[in-house]
Protein backbone atom coordinates (compact mmCIF):
# COMPACT_ATOMS: atom_id res chain seq x y z
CA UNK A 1 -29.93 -66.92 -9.90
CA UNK A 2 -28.63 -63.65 -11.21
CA UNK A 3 -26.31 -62.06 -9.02
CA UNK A 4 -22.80 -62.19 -8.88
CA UNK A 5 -21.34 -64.05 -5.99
CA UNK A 6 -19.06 -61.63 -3.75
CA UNK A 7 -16.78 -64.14 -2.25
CA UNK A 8 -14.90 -62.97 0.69
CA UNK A 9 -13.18 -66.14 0.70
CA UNK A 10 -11.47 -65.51 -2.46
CA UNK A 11 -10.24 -61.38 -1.49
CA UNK A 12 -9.44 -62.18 1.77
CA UNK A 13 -7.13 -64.80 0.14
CA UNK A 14 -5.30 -61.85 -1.54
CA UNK A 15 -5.48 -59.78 1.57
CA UNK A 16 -3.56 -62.69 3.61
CA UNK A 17 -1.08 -62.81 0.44
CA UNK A 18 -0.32 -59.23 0.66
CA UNK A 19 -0.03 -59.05 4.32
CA UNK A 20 2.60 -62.53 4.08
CA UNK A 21 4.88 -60.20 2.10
CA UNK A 22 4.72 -57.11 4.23
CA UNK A 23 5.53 -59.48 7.12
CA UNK A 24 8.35 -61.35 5.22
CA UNK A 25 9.58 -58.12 4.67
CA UNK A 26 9.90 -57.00 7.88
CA UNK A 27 11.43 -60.24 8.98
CA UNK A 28 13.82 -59.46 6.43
CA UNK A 29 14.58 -56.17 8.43
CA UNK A 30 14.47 -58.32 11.78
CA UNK A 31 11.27 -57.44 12.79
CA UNK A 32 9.30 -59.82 13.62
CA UNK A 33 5.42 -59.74 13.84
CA UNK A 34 2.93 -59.82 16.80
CA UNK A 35 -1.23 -60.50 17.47
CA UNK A 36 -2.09 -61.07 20.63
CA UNK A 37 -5.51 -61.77 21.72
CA UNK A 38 -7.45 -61.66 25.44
CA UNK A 39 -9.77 -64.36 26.22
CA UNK A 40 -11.69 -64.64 29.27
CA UNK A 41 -14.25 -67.23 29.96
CA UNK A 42 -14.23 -70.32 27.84
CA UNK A 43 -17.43 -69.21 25.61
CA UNK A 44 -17.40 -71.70 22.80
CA UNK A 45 -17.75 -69.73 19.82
CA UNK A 46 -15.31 -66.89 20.97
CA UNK A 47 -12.77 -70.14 21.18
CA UNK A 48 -13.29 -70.99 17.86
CA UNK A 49 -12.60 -67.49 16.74
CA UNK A 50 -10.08 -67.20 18.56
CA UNK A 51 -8.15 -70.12 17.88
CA UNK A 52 -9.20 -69.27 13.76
CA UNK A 53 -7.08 -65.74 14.50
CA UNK A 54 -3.71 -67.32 15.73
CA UNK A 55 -4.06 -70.22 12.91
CA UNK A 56 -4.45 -67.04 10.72
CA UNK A 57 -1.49 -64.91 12.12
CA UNK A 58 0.88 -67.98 11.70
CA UNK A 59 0.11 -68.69 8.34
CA UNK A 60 0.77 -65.19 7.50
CA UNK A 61 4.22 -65.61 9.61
CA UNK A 62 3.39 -63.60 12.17
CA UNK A 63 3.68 -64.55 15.66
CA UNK A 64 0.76 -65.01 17.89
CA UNK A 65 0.24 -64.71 21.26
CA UNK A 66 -2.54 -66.32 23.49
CA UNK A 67 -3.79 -65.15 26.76
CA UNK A 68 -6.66 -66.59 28.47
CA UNK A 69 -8.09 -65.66 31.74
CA UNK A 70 -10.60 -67.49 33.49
CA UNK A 71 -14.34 -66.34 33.66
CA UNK A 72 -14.57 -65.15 37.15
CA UNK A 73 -11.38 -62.60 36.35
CA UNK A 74 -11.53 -59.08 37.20
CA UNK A 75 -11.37 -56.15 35.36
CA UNK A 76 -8.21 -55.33 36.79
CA UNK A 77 -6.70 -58.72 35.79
CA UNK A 78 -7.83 -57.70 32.41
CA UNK A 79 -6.29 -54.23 32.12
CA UNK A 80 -3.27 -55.01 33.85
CA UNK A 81 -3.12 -58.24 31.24
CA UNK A 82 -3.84 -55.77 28.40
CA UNK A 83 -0.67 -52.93 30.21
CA UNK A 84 1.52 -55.65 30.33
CA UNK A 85 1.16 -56.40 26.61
CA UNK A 86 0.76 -52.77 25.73
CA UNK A 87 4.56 -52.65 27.24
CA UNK A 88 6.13 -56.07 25.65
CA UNK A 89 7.54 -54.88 22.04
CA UNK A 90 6.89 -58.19 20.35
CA UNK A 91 3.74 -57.25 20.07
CA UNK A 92 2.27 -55.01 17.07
CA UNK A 93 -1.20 -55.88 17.21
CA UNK A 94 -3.94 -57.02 20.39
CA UNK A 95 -7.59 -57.85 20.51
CA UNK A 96 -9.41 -58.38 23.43
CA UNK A 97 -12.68 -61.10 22.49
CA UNK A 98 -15.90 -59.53 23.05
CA UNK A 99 -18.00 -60.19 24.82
CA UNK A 100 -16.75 -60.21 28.01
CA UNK A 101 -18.60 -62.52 30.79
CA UNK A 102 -21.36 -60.33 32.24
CA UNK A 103 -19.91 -59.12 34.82
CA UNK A 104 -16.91 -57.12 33.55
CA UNK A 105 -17.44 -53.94 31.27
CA UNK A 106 -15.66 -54.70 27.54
CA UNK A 107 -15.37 -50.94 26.22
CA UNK A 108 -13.13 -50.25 29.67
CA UNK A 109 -11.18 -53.26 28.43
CA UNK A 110 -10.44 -51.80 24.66
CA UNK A 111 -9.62 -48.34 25.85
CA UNK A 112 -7.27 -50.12 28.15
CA UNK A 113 -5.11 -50.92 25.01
CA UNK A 114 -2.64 -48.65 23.36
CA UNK A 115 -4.43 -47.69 20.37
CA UNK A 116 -1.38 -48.10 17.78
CA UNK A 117 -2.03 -51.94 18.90
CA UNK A 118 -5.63 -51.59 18.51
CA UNK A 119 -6.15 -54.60 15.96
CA UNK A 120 -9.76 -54.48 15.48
CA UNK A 121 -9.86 -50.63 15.15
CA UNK A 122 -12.23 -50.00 17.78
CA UNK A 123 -10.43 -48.17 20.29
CA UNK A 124 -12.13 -44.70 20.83
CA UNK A 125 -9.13 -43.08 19.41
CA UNK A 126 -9.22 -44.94 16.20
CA UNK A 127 -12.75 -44.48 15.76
CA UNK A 128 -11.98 -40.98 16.02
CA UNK A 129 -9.33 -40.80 13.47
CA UNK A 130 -11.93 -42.18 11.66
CA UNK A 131 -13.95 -39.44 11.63
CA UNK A 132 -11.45 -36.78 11.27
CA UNK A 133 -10.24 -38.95 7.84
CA UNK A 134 -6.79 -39.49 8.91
CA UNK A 135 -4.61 -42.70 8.59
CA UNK A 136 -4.97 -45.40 11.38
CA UNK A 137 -6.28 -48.96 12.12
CA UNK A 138 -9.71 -49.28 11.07
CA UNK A 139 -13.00 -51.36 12.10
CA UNK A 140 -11.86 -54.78 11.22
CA UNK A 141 -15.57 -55.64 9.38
CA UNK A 142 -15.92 -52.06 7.77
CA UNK A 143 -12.83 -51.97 5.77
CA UNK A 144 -13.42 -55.99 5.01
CA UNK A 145 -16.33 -54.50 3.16
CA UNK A 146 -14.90 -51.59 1.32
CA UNK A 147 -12.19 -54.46 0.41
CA UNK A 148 -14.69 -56.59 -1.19
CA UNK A 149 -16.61 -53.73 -2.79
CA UNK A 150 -13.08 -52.34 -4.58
CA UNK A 151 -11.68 -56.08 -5.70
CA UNK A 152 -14.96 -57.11 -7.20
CA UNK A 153 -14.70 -53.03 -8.83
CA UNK A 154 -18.20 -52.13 -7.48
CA UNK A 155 -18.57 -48.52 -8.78
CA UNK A 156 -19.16 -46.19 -5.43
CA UNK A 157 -18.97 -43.07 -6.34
CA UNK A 158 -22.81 -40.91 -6.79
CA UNK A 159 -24.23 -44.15 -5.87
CA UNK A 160 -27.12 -44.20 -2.85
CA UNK A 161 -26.34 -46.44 -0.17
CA UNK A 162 -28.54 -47.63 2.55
CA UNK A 163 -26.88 -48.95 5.92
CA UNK A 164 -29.58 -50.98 8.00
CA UNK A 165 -27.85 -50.92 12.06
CA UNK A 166 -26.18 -48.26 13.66
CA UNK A 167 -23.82 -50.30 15.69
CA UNK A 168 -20.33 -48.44 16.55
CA UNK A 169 -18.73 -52.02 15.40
CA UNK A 170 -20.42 -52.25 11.87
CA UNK A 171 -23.13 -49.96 11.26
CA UNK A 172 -21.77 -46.55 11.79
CA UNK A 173 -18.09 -46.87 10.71
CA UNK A 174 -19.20 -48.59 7.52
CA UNK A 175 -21.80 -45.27 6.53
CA UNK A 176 -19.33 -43.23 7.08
CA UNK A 177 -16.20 -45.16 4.77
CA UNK A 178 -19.03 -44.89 1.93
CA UNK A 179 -19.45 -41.41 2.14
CA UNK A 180 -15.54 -40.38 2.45
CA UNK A 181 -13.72 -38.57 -0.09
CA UNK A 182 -12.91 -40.62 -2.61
CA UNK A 183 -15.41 -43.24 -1.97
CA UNK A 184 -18.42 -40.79 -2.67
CA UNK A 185 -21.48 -42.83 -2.10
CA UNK A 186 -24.37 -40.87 -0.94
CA UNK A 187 -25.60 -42.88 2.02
CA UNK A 188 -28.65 -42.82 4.78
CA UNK A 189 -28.10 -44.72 7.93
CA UNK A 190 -31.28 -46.83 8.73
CA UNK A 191 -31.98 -48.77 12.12
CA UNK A 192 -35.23 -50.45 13.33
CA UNK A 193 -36.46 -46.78 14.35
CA UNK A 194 -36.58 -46.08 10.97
CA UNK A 195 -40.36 -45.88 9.19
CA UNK A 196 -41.28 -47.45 5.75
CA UNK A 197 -37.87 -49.38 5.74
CA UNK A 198 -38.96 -51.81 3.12
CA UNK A 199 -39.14 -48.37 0.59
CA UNK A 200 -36.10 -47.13 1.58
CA UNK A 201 -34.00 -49.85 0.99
CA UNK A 202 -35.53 -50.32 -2.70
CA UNK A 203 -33.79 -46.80 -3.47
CA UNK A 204 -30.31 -48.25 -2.80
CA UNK A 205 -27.53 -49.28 -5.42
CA UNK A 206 -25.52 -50.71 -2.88
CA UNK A 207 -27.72 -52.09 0.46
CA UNK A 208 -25.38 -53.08 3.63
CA UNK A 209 -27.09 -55.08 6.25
CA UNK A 210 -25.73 -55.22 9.86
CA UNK A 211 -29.05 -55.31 11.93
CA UNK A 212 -29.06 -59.14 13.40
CA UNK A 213 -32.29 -60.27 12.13
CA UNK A 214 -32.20 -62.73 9.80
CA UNK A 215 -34.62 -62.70 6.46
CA UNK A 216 -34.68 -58.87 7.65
CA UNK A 217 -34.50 -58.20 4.04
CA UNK A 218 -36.26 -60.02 0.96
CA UNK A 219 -36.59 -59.66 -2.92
CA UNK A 220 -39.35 -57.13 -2.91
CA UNK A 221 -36.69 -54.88 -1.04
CA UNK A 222 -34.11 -54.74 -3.44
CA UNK A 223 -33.86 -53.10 -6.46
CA UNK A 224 -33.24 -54.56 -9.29
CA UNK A 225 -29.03 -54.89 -9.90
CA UNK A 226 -28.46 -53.31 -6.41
CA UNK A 227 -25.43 -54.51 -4.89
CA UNK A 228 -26.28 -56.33 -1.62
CA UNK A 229 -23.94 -56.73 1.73
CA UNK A 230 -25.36 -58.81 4.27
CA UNK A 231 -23.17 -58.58 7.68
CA UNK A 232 -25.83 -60.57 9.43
CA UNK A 233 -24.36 -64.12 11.08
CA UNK A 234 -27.58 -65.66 12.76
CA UNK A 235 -27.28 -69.06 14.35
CA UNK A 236 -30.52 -71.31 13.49
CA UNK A 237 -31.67 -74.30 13.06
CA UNK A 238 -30.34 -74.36 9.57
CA UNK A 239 -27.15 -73.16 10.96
CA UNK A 240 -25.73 -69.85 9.99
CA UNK A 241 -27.63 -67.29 8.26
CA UNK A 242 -26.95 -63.69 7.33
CA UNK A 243 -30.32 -60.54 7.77
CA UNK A 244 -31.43 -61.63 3.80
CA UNK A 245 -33.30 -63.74 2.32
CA UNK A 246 -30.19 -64.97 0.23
CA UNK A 247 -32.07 -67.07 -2.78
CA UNK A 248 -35.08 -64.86 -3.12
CA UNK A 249 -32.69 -61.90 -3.10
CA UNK A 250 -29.42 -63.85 -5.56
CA UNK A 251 -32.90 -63.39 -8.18
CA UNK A 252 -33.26 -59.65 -8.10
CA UNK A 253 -29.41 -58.21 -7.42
CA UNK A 254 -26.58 -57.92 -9.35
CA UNK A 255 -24.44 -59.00 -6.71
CA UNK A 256 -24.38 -60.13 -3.14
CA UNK A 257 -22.28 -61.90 -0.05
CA UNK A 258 -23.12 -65.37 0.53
CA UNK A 259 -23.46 -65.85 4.93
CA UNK A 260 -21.08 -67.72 5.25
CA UNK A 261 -18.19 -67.19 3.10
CA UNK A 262 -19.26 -63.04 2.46
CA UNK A 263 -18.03 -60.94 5.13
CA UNK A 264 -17.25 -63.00 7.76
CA UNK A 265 -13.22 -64.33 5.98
CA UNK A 266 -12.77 -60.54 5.68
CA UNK A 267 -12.79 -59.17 9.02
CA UNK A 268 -9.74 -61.21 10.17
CA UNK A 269 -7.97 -60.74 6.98
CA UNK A 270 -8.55 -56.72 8.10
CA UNK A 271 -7.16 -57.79 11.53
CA UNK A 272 -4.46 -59.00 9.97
CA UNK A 273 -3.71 -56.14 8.22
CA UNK A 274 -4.30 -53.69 10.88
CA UNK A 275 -1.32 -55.61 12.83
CA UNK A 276 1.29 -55.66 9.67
CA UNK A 277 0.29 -51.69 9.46
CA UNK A 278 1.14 -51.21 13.28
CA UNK A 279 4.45 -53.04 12.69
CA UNK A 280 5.44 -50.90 9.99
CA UNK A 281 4.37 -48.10 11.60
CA UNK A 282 6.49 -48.81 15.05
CA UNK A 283 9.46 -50.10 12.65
CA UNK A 284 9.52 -46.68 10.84
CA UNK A 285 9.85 -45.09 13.92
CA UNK A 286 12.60 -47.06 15.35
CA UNK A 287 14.67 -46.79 11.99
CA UNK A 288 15.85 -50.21 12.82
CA UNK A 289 20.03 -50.06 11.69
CA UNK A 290 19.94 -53.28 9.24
């Protein structure tokens, strides 16, 4: 193998260091810290992420709230739920789990929230600050990314990118964070409309892969020394794999995300930090008398 491991493991580890002093800080101040999250149902794997949030939030020393509705709620209990918490000031940051049982609509739900307590940056508002380049809480997985990419000092700038999916939770947010200011990757949003993908992706320095099909990508893809992102988290019979072929790929890169361990750690450290942000944010507005 020849590619450096990108461990998200290991940055979100910093991440969760920084955001334990910002906290402590606050506290300091006598603010205290809030995440709530919205469950409804009792899907097994939102559970476990779930319950992997709060054990997060706590050992940042932030507080964490847990609401769970049953599965046959309705989407009023849900957006009066998500009012009620909009309103109660011990609480910075909220997520509501996605996806919702069938039967209730889960983008109604987010815009329901306040979008300064919009934890997982996907609030129609923050997407849109986004776009216009100006300061707010970002995609959760997007920024996890750009995280990784700046503490393992993966040069951006003039480099082609290729983004395989065009989802508004990883896909598009993540194309358009490489191409900001600053960032100045030169990047081309593919999707599985998109002909000759397999030549495409072999002109990319840095190749992020958010489509949901695993071994989607494999060594004759990738150039050689490209830097290789794989957002994919497909549950098979050999448990968890990402949308590459990781060992054929780990011979050709320079560098890649293991699934699991890659991404995945990142995008509640990002959570995390989204929350501290909002706290700081509502606690510079207060101008709290110490």
């Amino acid at each position: 193998m020849t590619a450096e491991i990108l461990s998200g493991r290991d940055v979100a580890n910093v991440v969760r260091e920084q955001v334990a002093s910002r906290v402590a800080s606050l506290n300091q101040q006598g603010k205290s810290v809030g995440l709530a999250t919205v469950l409804v149902g009792d899907d097994p794997a939102s559970k476990i992420y779930v319950r992997n949030k709060h054990r997060a939030a706590e050992q940042v020393g932030m507080l964490s709230f847990d609401y769970t509705l049953p599965s046959d709620t309705t989407q009023d209990a849900v957006e009066s739920l998500v009012a009620q918490l909009n309103a109660d000031e011990r609480i910075d940051g909220m997520i509501v789990q996605l996806p919702l049982p069938d039967h209730l609509d889960g983008s109604r739900a987010v815009q329901a929230i306040a979008p300064a307590k919009d934890a997982d940056g996907l609030h129609p508002y923050n997407l849109g600050l986004l776009v216009l380049d100006e300061p707010g809480p970002q995609p959760a997985t997007p920024s996890g990314i750009m995280r990784i990419l700046d503490h393992y000092g993966v040069k951006t700038a003039g480099k082609r990118a290729v983004v395989v999916g065009r989802s508004f939770l990883v896909g598009r947010p993540i194309a358009m964070l490489l191409a900001k200011k600053g960032v100045d990757a030169t990047v081309t949003q593919a999707h599985s409309r998109t002909p000759e993908l397999g030549a495409l992706l072999h002109t990319a320095d840095i190749l992020v892969v958010a489509a949901g099909r695993p071994g989607l990508v494999n060594a004759k893809d990738v150039k050689p020394g490209a830097i290789v992102i794989d957002v994919g988290t497909n549950r098979t019979d050999d448990g968890l794999v990402g949308d590459v072929d990781f060992a054929a790929v780990a011979e050709v890169a320079g560098a890649i995300t293991p699934v699991p361990g890659g991404v995945g750690p990142m995008t509640i450290a990002s959570l995390l930090e989204n929350t501290v942000a909002a706290a700081e944010r509502s606690s510079n507005h207060h101008h709290h008398v110490g």
